[in-house]
C-alpha atoms as a PDB file:
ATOM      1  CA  UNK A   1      14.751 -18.978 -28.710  1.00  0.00           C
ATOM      2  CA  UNK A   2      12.568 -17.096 -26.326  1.00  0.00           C
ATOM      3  CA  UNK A   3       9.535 -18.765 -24.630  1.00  0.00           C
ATOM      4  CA  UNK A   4       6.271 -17.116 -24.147  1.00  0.00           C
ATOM      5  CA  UNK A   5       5.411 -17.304 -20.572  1.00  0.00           C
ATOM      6  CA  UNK A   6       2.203 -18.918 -19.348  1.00  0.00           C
ATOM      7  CA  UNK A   7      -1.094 -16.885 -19.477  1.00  0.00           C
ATOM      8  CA  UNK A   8      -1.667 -14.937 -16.419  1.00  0.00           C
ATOM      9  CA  UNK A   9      -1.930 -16.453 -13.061  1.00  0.00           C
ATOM     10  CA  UNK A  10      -6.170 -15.027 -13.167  1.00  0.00           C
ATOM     11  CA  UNK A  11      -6.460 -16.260 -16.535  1.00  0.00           C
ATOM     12  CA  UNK A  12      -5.145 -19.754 -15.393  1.00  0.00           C
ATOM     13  CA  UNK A  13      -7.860 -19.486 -12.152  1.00  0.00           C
ATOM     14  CA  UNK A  14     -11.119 -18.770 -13.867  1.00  0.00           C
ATOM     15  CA  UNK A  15     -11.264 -22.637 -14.665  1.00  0.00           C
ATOM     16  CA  UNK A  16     -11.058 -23.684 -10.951  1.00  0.00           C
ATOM     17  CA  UNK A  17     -14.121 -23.548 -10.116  1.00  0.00           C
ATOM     18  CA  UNK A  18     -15.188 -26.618 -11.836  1.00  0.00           C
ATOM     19  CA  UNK A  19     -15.235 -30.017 -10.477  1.00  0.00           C
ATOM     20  CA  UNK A  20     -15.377 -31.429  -7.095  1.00  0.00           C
ATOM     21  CA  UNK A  21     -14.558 -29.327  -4.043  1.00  0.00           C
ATOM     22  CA  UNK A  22     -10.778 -29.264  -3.091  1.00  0.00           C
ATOM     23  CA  UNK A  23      -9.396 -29.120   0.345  1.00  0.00           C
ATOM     24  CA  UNK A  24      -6.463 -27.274  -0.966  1.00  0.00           C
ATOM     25  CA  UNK A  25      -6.897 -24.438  -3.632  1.00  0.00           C
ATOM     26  CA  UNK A  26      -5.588 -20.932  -4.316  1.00  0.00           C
ATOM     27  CA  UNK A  27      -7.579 -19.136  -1.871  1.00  0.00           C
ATOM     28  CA  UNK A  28      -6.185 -21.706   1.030  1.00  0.00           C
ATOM     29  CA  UNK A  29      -2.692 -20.854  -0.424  1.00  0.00           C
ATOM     30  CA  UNK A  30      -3.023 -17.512  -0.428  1.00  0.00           C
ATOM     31  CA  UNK A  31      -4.632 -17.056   2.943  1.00  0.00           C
ATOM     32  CA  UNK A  32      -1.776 -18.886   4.278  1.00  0.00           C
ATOM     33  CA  UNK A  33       0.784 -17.171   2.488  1.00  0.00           C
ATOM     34  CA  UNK A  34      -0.986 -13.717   3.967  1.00  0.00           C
ATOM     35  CA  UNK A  35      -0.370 -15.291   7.500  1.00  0.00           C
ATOM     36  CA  UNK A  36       3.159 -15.687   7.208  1.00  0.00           C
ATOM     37  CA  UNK A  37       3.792 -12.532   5.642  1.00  0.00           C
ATOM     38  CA  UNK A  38       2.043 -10.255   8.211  1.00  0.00           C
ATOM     39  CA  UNK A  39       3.898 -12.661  10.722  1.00  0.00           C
ATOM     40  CA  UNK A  40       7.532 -12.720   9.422  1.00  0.00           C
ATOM     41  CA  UNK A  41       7.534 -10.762   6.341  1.00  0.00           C
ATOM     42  CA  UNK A  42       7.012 -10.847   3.353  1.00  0.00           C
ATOM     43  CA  UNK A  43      10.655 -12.332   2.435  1.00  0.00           C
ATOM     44  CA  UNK A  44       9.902 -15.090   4.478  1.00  0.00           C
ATOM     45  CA  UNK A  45       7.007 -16.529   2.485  1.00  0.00           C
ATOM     46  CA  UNK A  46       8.053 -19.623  -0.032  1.00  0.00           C
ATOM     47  CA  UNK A  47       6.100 -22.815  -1.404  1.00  0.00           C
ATOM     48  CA  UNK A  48       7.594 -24.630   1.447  1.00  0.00           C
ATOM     49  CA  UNK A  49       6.702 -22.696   4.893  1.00  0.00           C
ATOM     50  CA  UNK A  50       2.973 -22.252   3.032  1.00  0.00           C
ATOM     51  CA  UNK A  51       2.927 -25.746   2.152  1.00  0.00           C
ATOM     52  CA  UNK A  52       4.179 -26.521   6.387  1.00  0.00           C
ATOM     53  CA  UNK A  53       0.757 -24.313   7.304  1.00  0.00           C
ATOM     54  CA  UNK A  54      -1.418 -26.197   5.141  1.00  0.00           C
ATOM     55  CA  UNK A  55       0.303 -29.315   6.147  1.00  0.00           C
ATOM     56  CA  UNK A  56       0.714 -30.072   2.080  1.00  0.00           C
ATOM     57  CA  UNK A  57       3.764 -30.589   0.144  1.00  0.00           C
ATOM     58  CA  UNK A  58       5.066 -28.014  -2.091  1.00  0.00           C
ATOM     59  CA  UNK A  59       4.197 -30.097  -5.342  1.00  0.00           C
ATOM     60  CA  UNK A  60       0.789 -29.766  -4.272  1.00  0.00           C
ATOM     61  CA  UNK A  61       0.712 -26.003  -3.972  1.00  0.00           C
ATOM     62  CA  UNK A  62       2.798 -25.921  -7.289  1.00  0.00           C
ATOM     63  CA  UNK A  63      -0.286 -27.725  -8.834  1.00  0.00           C
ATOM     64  CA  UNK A  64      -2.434 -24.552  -8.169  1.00  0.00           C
ATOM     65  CA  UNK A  65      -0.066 -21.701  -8.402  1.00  0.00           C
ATOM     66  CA  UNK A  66       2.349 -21.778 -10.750  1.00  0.00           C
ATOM     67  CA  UNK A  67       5.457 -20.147  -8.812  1.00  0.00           C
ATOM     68  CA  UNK A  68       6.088 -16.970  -6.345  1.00  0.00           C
ATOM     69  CA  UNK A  69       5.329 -14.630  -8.813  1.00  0.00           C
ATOM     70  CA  UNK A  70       1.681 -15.647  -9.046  1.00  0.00           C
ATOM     71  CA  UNK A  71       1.352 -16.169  -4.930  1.00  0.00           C
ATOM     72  CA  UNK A  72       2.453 -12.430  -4.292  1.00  0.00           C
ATOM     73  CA  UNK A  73       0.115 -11.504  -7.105  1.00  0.00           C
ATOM     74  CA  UNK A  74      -2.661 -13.238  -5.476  1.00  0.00           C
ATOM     75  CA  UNK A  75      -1.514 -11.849  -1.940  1.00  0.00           C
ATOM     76  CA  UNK A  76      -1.756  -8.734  -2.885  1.00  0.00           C
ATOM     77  CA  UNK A  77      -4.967  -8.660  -4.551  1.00  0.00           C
ATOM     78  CA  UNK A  78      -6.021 -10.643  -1.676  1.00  0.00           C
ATOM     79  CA  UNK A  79      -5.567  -7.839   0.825  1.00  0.00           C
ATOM     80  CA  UNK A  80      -6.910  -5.105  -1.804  1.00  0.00           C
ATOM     81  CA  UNK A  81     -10.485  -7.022  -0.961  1.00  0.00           C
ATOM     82  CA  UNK A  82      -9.949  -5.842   2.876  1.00  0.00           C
ATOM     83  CA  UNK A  83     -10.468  -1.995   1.604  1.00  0.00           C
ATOM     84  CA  UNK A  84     -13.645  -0.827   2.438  1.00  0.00           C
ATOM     85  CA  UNK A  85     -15.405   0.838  -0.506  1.00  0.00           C
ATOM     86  CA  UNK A  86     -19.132   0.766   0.645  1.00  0.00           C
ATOM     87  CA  UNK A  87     -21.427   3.417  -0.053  1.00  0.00           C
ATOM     88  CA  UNK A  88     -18.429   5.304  -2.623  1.00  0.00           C
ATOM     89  CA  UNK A  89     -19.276   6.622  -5.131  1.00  0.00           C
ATOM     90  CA  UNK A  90     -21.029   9.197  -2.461  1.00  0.00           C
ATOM     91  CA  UNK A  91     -21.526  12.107  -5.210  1.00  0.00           C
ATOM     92  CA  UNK A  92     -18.531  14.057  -3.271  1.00  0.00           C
ATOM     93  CA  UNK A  93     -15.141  13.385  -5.064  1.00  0.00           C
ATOM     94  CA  UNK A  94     -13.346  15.015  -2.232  1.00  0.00           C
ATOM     95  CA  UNK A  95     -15.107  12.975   0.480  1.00  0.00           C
ATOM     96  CA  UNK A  96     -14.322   9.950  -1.795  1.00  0.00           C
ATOM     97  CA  UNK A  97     -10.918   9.985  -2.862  1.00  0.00           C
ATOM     98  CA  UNK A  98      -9.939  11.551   0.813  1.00  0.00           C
ATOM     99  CA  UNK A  99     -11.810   7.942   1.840  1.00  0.00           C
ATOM    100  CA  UNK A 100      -9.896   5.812  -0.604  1.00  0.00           C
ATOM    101  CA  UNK A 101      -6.251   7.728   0.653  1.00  0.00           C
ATOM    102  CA  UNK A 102      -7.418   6.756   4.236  1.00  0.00           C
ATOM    103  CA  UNK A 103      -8.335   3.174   3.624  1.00  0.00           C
ATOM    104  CA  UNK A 104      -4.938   2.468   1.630  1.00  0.00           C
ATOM    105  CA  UNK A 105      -3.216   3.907   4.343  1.00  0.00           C
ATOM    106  CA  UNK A 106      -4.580   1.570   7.030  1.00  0.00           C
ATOM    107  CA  UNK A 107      -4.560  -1.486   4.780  1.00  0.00           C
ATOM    108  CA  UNK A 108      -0.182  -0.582   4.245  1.00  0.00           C
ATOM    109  CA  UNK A 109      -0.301  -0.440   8.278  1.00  0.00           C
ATOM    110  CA  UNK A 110      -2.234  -3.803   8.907  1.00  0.00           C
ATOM    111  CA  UNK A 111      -0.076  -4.991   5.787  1.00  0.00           C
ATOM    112  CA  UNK A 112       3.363  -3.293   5.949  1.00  0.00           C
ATOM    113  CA  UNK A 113       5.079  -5.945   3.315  1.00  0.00           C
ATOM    114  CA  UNK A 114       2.777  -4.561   0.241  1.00  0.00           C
ATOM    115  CA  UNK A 115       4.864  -1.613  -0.058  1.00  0.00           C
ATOM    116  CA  UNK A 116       6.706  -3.840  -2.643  1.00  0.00           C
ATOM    117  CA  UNK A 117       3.603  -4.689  -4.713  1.00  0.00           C
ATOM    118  CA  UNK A 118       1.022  -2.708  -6.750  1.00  0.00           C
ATOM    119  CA  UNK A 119       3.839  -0.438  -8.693  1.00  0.00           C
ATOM    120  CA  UNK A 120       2.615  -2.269 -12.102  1.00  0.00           C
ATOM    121  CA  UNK A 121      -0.680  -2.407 -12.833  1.00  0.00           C
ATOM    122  CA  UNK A 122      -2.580  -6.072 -11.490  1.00  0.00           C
ATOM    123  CA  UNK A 123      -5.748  -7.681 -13.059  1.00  0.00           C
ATOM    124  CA  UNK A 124      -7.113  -9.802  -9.884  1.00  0.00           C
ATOM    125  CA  UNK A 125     -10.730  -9.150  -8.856  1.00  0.00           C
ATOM    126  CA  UNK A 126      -9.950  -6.609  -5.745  1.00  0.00           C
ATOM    127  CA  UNK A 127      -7.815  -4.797  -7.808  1.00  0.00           C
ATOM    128  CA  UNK A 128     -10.730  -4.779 -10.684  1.00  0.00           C
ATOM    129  CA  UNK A 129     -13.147  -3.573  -8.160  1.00  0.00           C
ATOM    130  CA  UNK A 130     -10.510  -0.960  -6.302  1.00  0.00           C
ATOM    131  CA  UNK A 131      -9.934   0.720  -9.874  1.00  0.00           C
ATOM    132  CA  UNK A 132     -13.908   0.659 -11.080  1.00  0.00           C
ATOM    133  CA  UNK A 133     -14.584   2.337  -7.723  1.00  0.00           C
ATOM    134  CA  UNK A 134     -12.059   4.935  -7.875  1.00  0.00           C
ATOM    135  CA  UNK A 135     -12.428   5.967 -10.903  1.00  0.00           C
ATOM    136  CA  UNK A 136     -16.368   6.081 -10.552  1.00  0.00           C
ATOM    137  CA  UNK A 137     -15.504   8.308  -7.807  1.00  0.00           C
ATOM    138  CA  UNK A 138     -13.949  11.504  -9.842  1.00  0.00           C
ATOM    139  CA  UNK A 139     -15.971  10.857 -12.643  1.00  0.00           C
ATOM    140  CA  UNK A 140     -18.803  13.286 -13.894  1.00  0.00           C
ATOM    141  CA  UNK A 141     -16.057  16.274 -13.203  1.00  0.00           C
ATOM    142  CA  UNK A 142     -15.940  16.941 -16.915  1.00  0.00           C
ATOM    143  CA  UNK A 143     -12.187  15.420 -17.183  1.00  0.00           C
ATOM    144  CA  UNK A 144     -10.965  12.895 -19.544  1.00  0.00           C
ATOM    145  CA  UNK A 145      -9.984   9.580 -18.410  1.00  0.00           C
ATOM    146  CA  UNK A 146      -5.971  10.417 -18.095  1.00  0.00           C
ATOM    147  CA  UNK A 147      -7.045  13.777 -16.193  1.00  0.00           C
ATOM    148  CA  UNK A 148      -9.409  11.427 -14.157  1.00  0.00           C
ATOM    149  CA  UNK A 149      -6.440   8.501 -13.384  1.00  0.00           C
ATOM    150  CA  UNK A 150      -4.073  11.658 -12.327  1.00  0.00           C
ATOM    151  CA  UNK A 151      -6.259  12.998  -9.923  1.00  0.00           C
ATOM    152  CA  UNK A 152      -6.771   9.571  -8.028  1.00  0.00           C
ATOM    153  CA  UNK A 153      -3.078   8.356  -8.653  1.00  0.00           C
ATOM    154  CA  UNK A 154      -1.742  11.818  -6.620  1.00  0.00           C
ATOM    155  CA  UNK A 155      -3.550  11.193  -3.861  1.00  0.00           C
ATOM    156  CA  UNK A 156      -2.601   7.495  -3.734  1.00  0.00           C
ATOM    157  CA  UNK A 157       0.916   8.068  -4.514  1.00  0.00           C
ATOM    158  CA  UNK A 158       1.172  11.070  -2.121  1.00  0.00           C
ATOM    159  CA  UNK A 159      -0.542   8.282   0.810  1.00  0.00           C
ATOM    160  CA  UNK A 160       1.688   5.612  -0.187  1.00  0.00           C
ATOM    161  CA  UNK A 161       5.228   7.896   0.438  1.00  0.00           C
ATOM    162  CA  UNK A 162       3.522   8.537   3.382  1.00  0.00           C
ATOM    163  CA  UNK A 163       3.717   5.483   4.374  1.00  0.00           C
ATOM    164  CA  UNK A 164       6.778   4.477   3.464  1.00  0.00           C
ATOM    165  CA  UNK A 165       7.628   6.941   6.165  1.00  0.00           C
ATOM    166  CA  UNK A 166       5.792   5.544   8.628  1.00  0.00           C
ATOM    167  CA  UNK A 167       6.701   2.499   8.190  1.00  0.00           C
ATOM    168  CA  UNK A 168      10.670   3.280   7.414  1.00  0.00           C
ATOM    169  CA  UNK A 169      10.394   4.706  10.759  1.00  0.00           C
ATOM    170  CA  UNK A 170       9.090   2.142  12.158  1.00  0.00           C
ATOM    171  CA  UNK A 171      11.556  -0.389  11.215  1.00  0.00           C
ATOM    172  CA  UNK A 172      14.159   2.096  11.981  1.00  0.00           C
ATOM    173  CA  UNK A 173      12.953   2.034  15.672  1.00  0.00           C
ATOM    174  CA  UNK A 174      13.049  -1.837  15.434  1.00  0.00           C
ATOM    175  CA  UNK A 175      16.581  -2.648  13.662  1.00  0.00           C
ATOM    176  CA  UNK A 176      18.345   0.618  16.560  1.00  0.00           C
ATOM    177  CA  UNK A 177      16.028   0.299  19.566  1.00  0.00           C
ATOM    178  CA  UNK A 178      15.686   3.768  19.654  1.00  0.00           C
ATOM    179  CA  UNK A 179      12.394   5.117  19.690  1.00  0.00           C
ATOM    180  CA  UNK A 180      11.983   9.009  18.159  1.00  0.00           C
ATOM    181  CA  UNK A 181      12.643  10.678  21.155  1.00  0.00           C
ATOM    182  CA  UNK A 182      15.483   8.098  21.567  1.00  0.00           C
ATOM    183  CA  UNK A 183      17.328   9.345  18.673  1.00  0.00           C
ATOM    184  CA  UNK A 184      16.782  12.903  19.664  1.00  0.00           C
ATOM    185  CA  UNK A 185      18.468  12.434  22.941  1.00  0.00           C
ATOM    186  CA  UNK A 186      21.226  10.711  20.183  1.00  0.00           C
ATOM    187  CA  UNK A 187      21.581  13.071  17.879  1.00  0.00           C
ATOM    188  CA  UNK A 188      21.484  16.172  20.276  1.00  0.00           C
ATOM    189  CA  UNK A 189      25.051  16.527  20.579  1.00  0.00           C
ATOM    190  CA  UNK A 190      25.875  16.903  16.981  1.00  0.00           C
ATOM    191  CA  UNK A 191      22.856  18.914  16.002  1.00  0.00           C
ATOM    192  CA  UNK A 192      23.233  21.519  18.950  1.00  0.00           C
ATOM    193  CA  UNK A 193      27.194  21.795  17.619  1.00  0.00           C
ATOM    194  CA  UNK A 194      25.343  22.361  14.034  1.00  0.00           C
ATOM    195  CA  UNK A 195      23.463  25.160  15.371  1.00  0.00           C
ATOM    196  CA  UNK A 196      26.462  27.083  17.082  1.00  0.00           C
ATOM    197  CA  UNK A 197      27.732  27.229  13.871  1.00  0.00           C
ATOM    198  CA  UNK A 198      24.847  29.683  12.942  1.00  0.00           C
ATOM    199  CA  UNK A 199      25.184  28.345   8.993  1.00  0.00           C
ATOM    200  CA  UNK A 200      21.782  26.666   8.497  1.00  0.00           C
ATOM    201  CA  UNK A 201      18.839  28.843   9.698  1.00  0.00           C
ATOM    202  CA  UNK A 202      16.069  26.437   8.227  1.00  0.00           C
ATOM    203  CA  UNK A 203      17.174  23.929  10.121  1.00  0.00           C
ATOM    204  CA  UNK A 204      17.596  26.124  13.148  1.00  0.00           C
ATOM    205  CA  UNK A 205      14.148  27.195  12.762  1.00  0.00           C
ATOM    206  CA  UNK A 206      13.087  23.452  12.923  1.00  0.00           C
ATOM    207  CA  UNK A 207      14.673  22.718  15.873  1.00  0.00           C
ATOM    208  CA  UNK A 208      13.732  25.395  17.605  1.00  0.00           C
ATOM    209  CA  UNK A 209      10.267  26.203  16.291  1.00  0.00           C
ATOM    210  CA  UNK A 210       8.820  22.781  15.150  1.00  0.00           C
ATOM    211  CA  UNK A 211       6.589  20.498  16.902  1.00  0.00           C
ATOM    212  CA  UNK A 212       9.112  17.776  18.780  1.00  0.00           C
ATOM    213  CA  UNK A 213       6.348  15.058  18.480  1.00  0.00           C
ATOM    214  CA  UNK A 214       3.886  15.628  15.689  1.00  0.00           C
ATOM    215  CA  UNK A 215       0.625  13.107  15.934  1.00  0.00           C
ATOM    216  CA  UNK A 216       0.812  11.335  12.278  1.00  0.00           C
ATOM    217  CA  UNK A 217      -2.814  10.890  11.802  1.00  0.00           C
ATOM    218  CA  UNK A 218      -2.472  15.054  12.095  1.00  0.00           C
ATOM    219  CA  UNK A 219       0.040  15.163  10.330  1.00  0.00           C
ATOM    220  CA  UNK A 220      -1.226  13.227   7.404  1.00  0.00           C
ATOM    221  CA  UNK A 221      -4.904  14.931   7.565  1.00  0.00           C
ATOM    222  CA  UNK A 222      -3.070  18.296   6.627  1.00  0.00           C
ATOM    223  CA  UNK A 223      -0.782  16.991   4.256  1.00  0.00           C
ATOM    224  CA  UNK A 224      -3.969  15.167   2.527  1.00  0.00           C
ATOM    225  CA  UNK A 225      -6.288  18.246   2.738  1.00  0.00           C
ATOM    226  CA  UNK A 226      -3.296  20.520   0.853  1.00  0.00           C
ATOM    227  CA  UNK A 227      -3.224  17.585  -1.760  1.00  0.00           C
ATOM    228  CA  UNK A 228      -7.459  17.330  -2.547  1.00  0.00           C
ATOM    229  CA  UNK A 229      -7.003  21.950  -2.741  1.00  0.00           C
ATOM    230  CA  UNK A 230      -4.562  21.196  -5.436  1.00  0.00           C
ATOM    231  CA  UNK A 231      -6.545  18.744  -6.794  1.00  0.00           C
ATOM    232  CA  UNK A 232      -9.827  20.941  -6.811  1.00  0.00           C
ATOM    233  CA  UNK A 233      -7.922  24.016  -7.873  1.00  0.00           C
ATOM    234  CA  UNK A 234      -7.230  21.702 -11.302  1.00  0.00           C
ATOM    235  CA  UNK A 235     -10.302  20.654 -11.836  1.00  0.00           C
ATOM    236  CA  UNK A 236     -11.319  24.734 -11.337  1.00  0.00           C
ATOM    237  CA  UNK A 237      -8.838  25.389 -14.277  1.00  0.00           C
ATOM    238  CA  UNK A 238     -10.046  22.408 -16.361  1.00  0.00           C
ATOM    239  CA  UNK A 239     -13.932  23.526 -15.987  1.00  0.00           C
END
């Protein structure tokens, strides 16, 4: 026989408030719990190394946050409140959602374990105020709300596989010791046989003509911009 699980770990919160003030309570928790995941990842966060920061016990923490599920919930939404959304809507839908793409990709760099979170849709108070504002930002464009979700979610799913590269670069670097132009010198053997062959001229052309050491923030400026002209081309058709 199946058990319903417990209400949602917000639902279970908006009672907390009430009563005398607690030394220990979920925003304590989390707070530690973002610590030790920016500082060892975010595998390395349980009830018991949070509980060691907070000098608690485990039972304690239990008693405000019902299991690990619920903590990275509330990490996550945690960090969504670092986003800075001031003056947005500005009346510009580019400017806004080129803004938003910019801020999530800085907030995955200062954060690089909440690549794993945010793929299903969260309730918590940043996340609340992250959609409101987004959305606010491509409305009045005469879409309907779907056509208004797709045009925000490319942009944020285009910035998050961006980062994903970034970062899976970055730990690539980290788990081989070889930085990029490390693995060139590596890989410059094999890659000069592949072009003697003469069978792959794209990746010939590459080599040869492509920038060795593109800057990233470039990089993801132009990739961006060719995202928003699709976007606005869209919204052209649509109107």
């Amino acid at each position: 026989m199946s058990v319903d699980p417990p209400p949602v770990i917000w639902a279970r919160l908006s009672g907390q408030g009430r009563g005398p003030v607690r030394t220990l309570d979920h925003r304590a928790i989390t707070a530690a719990a973002v610590a030790l995941a920016d500082a060892e990842g975010v595998d390395a966060v349980s009830m018991r190394k949070v509980a060691g920061r907070l000098d608690s016990s485990p039972m304690a923490l239990y008693r405000h946050v019902g299991n690990k599920d619920d903590l990275t919930e509330l990490m996550y939404d945690a960090v969504l409140g670092e986003l800075d959304l001031t003056a947005m809507p500005s009346g510009s839908w580019r400017a806004d959602v080129a803004g938003l793409a910019r801020e999530m990709r800085r907030l995955h760099h200062a954060h690089p374990w909440i690549t794993r979170f945010g793929h299903r849709p969260t309730l918590g108070p940043h996340a609340r105020r992250f959609l409101e504002t987004g959305l606010a930002c491509v409305d009045g464009l005469g879409l309907d709300i779907d056509a208004m979700l797709d045009l925000l979610s490319t942009a944020l799913q285009f910035t998050r596989g961006f980062v994903a590269q970034e970062l899976g670069e970055a730990e690539a670097q980290r788990r081989t010791g070889l930085d990029l132009a490390g693995y060139q010198r590596h890989t410059g053997p094999y890659i000069a046989q592949l072009l003697e062959e003469g069978r792959y001229p794209y990746f010939r052309r590459l080599i040869v003509e492509a920038e060795d050491f593109p800057d990233p923030d470039v990089v993801f400026e132009r990739r961006l911009g060719m995202v928003l002209d699709g976007l606005a081309a869209g919204i052209a058709r649509e109107s």
